[in-house]
C-alpha atoms as a PDB file:
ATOM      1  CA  UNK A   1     112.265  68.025  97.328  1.00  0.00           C
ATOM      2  CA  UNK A   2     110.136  66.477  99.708  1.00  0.00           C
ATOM      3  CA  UNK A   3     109.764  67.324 103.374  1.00  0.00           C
ATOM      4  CA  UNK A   4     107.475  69.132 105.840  1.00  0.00           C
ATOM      5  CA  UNK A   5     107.184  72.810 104.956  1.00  0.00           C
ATOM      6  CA  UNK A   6     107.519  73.843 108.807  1.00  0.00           C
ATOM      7  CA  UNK A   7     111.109  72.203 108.673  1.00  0.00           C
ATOM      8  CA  UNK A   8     112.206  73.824 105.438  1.00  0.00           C
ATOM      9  CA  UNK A   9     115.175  75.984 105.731  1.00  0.00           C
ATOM     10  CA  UNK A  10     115.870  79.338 104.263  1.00  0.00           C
ATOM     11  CA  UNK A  11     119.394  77.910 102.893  1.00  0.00           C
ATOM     12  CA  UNK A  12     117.052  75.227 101.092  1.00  0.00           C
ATOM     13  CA  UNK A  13     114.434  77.988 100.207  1.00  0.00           C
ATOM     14  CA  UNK A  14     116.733  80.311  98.585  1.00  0.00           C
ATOM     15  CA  UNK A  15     117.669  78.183  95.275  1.00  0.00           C
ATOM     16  CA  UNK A  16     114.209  79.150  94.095  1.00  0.00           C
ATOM     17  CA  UNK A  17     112.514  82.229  92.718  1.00  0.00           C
ATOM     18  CA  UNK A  18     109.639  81.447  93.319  1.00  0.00           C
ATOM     19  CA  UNK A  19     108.021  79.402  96.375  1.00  0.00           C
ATOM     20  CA  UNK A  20     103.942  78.811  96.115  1.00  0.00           C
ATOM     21  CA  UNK A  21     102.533  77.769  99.706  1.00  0.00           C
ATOM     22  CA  UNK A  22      99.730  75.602  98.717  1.00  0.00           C
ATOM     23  CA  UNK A  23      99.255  73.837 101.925  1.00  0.00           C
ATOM     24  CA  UNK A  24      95.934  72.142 102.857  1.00  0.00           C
ATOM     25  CA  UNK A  25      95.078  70.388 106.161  1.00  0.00           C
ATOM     26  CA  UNK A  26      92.128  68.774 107.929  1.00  0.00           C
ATOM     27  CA  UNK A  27      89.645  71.474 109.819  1.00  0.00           C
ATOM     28  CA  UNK A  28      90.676  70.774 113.363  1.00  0.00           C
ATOM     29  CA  UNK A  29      94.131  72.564 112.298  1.00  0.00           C
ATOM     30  CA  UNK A  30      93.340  75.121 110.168  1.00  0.00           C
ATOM     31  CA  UNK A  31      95.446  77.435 112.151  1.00  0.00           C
ATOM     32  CA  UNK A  32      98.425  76.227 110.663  1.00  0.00           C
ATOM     33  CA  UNK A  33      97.745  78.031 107.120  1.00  0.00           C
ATOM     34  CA  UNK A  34      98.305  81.296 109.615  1.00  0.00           C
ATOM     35  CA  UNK A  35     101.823  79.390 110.698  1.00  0.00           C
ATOM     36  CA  UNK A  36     103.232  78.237 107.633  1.00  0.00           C
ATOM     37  CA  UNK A  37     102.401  81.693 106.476  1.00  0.00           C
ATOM     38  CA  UNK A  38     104.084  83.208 109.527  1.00  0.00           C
ATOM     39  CA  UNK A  39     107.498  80.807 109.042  1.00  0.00           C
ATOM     40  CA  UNK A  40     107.713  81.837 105.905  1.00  0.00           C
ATOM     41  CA  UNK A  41     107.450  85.518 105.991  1.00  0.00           C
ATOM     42  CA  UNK A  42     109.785  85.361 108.651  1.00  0.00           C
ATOM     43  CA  UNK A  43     112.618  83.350 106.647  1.00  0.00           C
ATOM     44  CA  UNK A  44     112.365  85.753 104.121  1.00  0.00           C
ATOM     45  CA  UNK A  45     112.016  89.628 106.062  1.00  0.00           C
ATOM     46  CA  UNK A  46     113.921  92.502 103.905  1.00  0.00           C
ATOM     47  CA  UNK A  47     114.079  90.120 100.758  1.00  0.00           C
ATOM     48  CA  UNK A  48     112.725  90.020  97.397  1.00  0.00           C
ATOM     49  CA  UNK A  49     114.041  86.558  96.218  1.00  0.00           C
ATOM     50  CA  UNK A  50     112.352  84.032  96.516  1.00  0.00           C
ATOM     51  CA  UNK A  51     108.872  85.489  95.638  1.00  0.00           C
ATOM     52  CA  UNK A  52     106.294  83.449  98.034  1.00  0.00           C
ATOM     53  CA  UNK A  53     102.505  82.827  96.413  1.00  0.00           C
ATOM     54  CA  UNK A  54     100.000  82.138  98.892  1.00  0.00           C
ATOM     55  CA  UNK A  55      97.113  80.031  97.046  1.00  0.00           C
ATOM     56  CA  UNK A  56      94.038  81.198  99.532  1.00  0.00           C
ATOM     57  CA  UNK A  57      90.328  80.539  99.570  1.00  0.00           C
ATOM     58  CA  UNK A  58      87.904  82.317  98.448  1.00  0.00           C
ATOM     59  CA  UNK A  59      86.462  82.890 102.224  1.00  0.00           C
ATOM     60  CA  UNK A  60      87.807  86.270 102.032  1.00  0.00           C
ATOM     61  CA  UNK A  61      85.983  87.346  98.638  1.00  0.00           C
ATOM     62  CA  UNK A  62      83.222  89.988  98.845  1.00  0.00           C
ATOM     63  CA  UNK A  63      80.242  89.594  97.176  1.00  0.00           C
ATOM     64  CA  UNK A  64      76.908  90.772  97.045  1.00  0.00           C
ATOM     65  CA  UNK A  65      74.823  94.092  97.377  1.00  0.00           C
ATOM     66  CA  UNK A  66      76.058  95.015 100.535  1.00  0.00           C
ATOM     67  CA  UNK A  67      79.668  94.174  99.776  1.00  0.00           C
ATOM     68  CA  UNK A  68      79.949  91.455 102.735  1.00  0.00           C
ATOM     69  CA  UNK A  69      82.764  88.599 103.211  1.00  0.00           C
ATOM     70  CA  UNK A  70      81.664  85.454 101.103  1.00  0.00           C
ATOM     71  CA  UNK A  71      82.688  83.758 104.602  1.00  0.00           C
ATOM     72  CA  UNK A  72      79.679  85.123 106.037  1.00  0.00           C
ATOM     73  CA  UNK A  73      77.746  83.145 103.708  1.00  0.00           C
ATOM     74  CA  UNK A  74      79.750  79.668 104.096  1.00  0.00           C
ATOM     75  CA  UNK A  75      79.410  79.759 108.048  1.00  0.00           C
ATOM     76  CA  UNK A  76      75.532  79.786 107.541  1.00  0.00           C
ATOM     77  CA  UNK A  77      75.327  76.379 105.457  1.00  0.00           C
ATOM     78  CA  UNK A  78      74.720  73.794 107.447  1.00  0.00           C
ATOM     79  CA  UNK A  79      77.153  71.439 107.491  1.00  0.00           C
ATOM     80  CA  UNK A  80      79.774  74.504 108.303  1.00  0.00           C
ATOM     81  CA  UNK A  81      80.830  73.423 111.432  1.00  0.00           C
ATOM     82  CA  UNK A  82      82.601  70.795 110.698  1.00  0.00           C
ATOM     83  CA  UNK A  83      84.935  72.923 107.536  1.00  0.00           C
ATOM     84  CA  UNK A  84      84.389  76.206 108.059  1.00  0.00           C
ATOM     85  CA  UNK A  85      87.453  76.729 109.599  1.00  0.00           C
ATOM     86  CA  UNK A  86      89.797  76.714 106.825  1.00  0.00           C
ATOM     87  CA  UNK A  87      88.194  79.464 104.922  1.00  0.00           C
ATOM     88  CA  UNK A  88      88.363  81.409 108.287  1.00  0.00           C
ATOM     89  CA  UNK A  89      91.760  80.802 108.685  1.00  0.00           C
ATOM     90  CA  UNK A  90      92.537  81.876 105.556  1.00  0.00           C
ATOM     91  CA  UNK A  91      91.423  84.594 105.765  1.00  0.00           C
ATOM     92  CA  UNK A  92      93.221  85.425 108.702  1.00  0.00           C
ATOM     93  CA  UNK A  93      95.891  84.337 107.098  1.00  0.00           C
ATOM     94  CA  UNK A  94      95.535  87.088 103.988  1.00  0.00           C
ATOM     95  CA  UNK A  95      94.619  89.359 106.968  1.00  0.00           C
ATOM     96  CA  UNK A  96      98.156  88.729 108.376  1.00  0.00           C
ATOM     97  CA  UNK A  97      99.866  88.894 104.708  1.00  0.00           C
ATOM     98  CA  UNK A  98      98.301  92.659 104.264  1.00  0.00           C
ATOM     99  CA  UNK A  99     100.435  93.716 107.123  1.00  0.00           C
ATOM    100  CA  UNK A 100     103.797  92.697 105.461  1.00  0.00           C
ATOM    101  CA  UNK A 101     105.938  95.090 103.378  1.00  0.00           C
ATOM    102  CA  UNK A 102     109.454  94.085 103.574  1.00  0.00           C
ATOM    103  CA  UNK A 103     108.542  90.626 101.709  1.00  0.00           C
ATOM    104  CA  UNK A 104     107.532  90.090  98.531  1.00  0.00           C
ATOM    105  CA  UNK A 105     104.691  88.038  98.605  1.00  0.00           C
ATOM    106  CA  UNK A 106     101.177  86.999  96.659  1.00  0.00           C
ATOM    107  CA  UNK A 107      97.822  85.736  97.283  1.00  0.00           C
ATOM    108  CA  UNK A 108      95.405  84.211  95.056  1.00  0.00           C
ATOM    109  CA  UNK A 109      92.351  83.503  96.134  1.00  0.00           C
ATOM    110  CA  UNK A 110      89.935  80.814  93.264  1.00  0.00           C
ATOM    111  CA  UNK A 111      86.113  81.274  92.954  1.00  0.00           C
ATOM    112  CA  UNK A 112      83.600  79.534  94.976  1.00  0.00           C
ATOM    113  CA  UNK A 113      84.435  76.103  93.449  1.00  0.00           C
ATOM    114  CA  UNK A 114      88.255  75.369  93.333  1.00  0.00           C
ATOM    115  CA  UNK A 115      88.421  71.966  91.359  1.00  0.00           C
ATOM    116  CA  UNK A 116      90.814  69.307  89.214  1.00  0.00           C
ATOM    117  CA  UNK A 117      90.549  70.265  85.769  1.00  0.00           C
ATOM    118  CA  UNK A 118      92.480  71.750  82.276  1.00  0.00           C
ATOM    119  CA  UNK A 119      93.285  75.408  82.250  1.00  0.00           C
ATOM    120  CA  UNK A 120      90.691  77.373  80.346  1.00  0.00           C
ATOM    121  CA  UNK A 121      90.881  81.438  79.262  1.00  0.00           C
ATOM    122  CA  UNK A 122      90.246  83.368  82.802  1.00  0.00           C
ATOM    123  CA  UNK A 123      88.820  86.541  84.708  1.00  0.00           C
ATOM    124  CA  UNK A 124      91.206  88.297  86.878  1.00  0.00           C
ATOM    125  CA  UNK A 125      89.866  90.046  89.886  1.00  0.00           C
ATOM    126  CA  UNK A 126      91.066  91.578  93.482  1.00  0.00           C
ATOM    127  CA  UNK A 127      88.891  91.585  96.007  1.00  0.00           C
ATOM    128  CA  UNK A 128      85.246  90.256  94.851  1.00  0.00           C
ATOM    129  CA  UNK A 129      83.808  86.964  94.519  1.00  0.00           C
ATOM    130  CA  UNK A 130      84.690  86.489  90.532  1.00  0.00           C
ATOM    131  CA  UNK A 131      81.836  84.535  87.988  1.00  0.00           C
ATOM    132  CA  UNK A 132      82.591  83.829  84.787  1.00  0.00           C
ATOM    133  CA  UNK A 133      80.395  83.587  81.602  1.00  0.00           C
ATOM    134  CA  UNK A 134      78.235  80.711  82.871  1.00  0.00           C
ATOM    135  CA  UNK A 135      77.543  82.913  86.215  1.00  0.00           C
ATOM    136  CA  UNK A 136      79.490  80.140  88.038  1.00  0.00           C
ATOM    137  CA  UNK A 137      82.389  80.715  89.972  1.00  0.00           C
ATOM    138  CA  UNK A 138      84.545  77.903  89.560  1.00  0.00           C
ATOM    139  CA  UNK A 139      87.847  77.634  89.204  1.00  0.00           C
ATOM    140  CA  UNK A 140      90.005  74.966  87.829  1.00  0.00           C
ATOM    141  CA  UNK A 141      93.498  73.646  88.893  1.00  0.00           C
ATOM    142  CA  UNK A 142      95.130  74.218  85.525  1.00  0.00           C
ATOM    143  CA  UNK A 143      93.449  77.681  85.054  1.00  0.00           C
ATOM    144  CA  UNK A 144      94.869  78.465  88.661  1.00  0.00           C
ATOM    145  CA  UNK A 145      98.166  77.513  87.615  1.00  0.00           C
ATOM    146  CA  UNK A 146      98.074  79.363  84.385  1.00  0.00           C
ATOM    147  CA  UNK A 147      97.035  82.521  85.974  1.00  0.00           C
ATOM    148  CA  UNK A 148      99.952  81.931  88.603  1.00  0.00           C
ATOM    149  CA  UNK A 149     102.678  81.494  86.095  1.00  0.00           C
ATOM    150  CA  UNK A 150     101.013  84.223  84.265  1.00  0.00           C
ATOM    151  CA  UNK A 151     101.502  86.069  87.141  1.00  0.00           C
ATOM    152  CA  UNK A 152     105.262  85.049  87.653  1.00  0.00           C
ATOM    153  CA  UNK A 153     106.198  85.950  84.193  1.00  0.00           C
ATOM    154  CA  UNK A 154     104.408  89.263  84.482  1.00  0.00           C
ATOM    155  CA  UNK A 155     104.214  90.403  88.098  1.00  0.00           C
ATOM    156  CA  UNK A 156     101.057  92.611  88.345  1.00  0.00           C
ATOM    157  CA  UNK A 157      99.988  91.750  92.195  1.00  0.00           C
ATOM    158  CA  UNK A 158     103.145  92.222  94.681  1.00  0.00           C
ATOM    159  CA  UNK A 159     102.441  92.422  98.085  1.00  0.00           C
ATOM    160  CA  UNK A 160      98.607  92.196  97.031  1.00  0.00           C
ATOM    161  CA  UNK A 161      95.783  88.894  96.744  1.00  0.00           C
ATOM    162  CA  UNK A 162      94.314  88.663  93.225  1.00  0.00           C
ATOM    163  CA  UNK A 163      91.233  86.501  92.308  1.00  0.00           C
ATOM    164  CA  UNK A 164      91.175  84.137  89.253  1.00  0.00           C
ATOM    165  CA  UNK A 165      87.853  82.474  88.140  1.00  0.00           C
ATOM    166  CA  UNK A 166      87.686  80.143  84.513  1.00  0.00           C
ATOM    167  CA  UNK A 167      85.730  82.359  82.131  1.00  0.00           C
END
């Protein structure tokens, strides 16, 4: 199926188990992760079928000493301005998702570097900025979706964001 996600129906929604929101758009509406997120929550209030997964950045990641937003970091590079509102948004957007408990829902959240590339044995995280044996924290899009289906088969993360870096 093919069609805007903000016109999707609930009636078209509910012939899946599963729905992952992986929705990307330019900076100037980054808001509309936040949306999307809100539309779907609200199709599915006091359900537990269809599971959504919300694939986030990794914006809202903590990292070093001091235990501070990875955000914080991105907004000081310099060419932030014109991008760093999507990882702001997203986080807003996990921000809004912690406030929902009649909806089963997921986030995942990728390292640092989220990129095209074959799934690879992974590191599993919550909350912190994830690096894997070559102290890099990239993630690829087939490690991503192994970790996801992992996470489908296995549900370990309901109503929670978990992070997922290649090893």
């Amino acid at each position: 199926m093919e069609k805007d996600a903000f016109a999707l129906t609930k009636e078209e929604l509910l012939q899946f188990d599963v729905i992952i929101n992986a929705f990307a758009t330019a900076p100037a509406l980054a808001y509309r992760h936040i949306d999307l997120a809100a539309y779907l929550i609200g199709l599915f209030r006091e359900t537990i079928v269809p599971r959504l997964i919300f694939i986030l950045g990794a914006g809202s990641l903590m990292t070093g000493e001091d235990n501070h937003l990875l955000l914080e970091d991105l907004k000081k590079l310099p060419d932030a301005a014109s991008w760093v509102s999507i990882p702001d948004n997203q986080k807003k957007e996990l921000d809004f998702l912690r406030n929902i408990d009649n909806v089963n829902w997921t986030g995942v959240s990728p390292g640092i570097t989220f990129q095209a590339g074959e799934a690879t044995q992974y590191k599993l995280g919550t909350d912190y900025l994830l690096f894997g044996e070559d102290n890099e924290s990239v993630t690829n899009s087939g490690t991503m979706a192994k970790a996801i289906v992992s996470e489908i088969i296995k549900p370990s993360s309901e109503k929670k964001r978990f992070t997922v870096v290649n090893a």
